[in-house]
N, C-alpha and C. Protein backbone atom coordinates (compact mmCIF):
# COMPACT_ATOMS: atom_id res chain seq x y z
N UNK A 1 89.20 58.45 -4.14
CA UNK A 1 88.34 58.82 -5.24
C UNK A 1 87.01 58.07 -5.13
N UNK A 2 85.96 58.65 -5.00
CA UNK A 2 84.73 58.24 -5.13
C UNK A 2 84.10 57.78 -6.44
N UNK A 3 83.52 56.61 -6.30
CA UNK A 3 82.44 55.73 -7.41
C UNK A 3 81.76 56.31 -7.87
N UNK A 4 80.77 55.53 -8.53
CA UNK A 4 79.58 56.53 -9.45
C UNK A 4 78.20 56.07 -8.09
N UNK A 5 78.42 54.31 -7.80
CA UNK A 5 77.46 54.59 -6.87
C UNK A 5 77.19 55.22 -5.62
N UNK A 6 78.76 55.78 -4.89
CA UNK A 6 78.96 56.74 -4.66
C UNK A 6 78.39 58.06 -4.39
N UNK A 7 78.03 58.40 -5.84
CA UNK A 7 77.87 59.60 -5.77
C UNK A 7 76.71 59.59 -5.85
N UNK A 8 76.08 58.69 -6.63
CA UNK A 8 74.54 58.24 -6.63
C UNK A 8 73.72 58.49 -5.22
N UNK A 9 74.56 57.76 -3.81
CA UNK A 9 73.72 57.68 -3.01
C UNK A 9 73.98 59.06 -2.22
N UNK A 10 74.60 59.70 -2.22
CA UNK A 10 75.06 60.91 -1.53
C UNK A 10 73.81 61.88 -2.05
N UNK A 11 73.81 61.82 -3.82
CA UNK A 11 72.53 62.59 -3.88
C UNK A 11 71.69 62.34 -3.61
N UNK A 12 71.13 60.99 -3.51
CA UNK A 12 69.73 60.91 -3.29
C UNK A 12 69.89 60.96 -1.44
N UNK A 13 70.53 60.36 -0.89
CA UNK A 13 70.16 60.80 0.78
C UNK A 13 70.38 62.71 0.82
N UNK A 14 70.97 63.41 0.36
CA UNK A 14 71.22 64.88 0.10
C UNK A 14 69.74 65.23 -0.18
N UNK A 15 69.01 64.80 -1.01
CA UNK A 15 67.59 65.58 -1.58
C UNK A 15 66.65 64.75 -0.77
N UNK A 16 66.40 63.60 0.14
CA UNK A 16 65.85 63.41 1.06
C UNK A 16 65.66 63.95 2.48
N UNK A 17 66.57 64.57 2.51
CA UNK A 17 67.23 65.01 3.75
C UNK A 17 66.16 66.45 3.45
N UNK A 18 67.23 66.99 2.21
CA UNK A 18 66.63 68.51 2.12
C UNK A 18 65.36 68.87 1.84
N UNK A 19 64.62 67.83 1.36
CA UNK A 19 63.56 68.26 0.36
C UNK A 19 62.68 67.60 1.17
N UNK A 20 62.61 66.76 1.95
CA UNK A 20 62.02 66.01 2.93
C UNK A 20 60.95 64.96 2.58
N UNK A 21 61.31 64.40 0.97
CA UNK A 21 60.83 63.65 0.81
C UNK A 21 61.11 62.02 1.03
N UNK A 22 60.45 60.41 0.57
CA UNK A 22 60.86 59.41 0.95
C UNK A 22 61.44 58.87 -0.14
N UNK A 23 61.30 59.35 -1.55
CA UNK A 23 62.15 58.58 -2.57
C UNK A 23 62.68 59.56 -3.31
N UNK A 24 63.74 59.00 -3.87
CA UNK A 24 64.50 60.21 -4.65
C UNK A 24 65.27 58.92 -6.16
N UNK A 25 64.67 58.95 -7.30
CA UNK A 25 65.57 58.56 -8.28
C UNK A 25 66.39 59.26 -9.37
N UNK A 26 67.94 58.63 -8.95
CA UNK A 26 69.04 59.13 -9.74
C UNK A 26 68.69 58.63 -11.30
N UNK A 27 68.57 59.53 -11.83
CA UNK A 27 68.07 59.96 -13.59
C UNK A 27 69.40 59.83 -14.34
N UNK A 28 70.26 60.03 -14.24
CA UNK A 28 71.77 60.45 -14.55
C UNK A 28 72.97 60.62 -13.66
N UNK A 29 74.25 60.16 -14.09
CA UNK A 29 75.26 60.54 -12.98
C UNK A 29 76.34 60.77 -14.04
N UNK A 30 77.07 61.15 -13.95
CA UNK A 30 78.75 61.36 -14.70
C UNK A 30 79.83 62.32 -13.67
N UNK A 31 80.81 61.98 -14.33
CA UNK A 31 81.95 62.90 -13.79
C UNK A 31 82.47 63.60 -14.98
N UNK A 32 82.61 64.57 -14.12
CA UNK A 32 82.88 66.04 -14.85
C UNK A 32 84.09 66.55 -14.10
N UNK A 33 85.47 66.33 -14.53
CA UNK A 33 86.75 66.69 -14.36
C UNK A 33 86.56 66.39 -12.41
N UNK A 34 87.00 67.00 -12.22
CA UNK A 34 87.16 66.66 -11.01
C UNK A 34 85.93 66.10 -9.64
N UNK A 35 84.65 66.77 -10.24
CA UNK A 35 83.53 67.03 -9.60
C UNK A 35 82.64 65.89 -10.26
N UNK A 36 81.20 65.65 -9.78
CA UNK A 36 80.05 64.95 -9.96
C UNK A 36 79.18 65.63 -10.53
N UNK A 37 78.18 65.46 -11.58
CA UNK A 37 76.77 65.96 -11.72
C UNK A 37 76.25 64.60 -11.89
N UNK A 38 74.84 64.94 -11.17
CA UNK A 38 73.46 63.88 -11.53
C UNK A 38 72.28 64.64 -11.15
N UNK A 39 71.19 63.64 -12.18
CA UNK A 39 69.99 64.81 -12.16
C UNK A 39 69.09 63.58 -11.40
N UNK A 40 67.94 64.25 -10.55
CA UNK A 40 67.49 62.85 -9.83
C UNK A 40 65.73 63.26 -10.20
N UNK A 41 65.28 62.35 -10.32
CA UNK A 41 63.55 62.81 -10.26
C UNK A 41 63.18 62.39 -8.73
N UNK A 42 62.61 63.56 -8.40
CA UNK A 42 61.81 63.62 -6.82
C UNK A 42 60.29 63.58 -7.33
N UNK A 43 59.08 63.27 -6.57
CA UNK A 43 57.93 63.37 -6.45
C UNK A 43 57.95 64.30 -4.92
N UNK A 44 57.10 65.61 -5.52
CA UNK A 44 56.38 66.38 -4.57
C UNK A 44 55.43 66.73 -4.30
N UNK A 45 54.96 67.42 -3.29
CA UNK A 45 53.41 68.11 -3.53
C UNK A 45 53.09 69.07 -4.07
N UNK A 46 52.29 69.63 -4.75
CA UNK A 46 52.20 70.39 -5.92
C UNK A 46 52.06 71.60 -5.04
N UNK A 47 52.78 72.59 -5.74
CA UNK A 47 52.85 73.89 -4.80
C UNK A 47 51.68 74.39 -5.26
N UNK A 48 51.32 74.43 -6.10
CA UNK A 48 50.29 75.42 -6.63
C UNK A 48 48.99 74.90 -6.17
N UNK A 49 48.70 73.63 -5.55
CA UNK A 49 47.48 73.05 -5.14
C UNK A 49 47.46 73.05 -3.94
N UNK A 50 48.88 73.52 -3.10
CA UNK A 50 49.46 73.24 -1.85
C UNK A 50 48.87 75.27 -1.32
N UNK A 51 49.30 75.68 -2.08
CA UNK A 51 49.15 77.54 -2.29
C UNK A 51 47.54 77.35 -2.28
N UNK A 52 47.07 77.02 -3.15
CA UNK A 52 45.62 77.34 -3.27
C UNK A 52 44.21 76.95 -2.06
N UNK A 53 45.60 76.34 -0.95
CA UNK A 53 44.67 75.67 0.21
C UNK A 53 44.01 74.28 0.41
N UNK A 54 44.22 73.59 -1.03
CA UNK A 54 43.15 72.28 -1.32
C UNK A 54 43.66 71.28 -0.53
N UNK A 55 42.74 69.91 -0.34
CA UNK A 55 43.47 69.08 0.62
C UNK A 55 43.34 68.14 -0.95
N UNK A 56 44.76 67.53 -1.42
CA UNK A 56 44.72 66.83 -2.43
C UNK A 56 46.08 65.70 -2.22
N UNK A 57 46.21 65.08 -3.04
CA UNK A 57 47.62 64.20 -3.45
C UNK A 57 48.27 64.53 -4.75
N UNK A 58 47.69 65.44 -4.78
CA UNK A 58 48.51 65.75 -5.97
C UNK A 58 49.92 65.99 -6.33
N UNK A 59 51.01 65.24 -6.72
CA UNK A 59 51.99 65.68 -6.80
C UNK A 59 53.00 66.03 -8.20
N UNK A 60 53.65 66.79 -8.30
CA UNK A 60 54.76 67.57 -9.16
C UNK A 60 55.71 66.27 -9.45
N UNK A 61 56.36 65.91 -10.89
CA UNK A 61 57.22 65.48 -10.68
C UNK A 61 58.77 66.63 -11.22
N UNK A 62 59.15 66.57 -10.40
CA UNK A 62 60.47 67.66 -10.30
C UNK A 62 61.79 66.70 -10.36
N UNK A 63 62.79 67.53 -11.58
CA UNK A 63 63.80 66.74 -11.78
C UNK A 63 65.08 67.72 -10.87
N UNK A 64 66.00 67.39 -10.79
CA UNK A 64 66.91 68.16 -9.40
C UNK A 64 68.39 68.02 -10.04
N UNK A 65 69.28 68.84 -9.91
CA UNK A 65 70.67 68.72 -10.59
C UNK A 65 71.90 69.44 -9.53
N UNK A 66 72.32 67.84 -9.19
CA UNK A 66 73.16 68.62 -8.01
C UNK A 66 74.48 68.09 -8.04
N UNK A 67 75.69 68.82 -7.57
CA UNK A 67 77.11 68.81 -8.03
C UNK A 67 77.11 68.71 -6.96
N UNK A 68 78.46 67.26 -6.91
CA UNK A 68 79.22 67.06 -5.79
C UNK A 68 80.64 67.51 -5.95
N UNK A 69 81.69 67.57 -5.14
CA UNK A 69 82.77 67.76 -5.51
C UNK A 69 83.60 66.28 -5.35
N UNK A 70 84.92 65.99 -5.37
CA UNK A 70 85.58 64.77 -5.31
C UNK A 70 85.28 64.06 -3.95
N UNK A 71 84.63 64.71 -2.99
CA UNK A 71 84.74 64.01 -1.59
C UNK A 71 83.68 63.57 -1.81
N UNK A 72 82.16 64.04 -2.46
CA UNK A 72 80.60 64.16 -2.36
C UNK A 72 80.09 64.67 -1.36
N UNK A 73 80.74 66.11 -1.69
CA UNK A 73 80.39 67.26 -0.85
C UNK A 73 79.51 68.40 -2.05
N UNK A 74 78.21 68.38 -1.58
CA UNK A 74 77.18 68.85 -2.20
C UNK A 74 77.49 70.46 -2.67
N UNK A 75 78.44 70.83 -3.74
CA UNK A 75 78.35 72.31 -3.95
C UNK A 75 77.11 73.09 -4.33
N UNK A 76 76.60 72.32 -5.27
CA UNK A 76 75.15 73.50 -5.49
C UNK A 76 74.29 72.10 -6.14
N UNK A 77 72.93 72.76 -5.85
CA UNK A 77 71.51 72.15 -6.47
C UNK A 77 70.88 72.81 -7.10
N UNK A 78 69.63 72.33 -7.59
CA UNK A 78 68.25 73.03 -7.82
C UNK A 78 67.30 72.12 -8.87
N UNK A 79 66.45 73.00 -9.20
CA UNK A 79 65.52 72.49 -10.52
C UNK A 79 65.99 72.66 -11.44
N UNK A 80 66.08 71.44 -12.63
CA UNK A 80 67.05 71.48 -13.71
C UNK A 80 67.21 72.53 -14.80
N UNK A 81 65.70 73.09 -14.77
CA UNK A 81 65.80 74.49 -15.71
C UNK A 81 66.42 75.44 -15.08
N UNK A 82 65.76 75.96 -13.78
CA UNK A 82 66.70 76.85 -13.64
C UNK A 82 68.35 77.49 -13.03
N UNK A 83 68.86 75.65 -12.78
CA UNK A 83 70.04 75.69 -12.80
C UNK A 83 70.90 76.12 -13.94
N UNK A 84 70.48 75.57 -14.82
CA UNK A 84 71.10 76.31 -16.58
C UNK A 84 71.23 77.18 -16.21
N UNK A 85 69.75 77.88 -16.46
CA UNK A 85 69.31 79.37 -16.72
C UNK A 85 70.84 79.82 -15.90
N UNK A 86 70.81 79.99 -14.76
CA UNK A 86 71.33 80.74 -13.63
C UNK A 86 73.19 80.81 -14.57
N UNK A 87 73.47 80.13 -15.12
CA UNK A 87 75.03 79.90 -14.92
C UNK A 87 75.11 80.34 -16.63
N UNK A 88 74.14 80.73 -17.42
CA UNK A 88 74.32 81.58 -18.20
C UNK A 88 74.55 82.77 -18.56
């Protein structure tokens, strides 16, 4: 059975990996019956300044909500709104 810090670091190396950024902070963690949720804040580059061509630093801060299962095997992610949304 896996820890909480555990599961902590699985997400944040998981959204480094994927998202290809260098920091990732875990916002929240709990267990939920058998499985993990935690929501992590990433810093990105702003798509919409990134779209529009500009050379800037501008970045997004984006919060991320991703379920592990008992091993901290990554079942699903995303952006925290529209993970809800989706499972409604």
């Amino acid at each position: 059975m896996a820890d909480i810090e555990k599961a902590k670091k699985a997400v944040a190396e998981f959204l480094k990996k994927t998202l290809g950024v260098r920091e990732v902070k875990v916002i929240k963690a709990s267990k939920a019956g058998e499985s993990w949720e935690a929501e992590a804040e990433v810093y990105e580059e702003s798509s919409f300044i990134k779209a529009l061509g500009l050379p800037t630093r501008v970045q997004d801060r984006n919060v991320y909500v991703v379920r592990l299962n008992n091993a901290l095997t990554v079942e699903c992610y995303g952006l925290k709104g529209l993970v809800a949304q989706e499972e409604r």
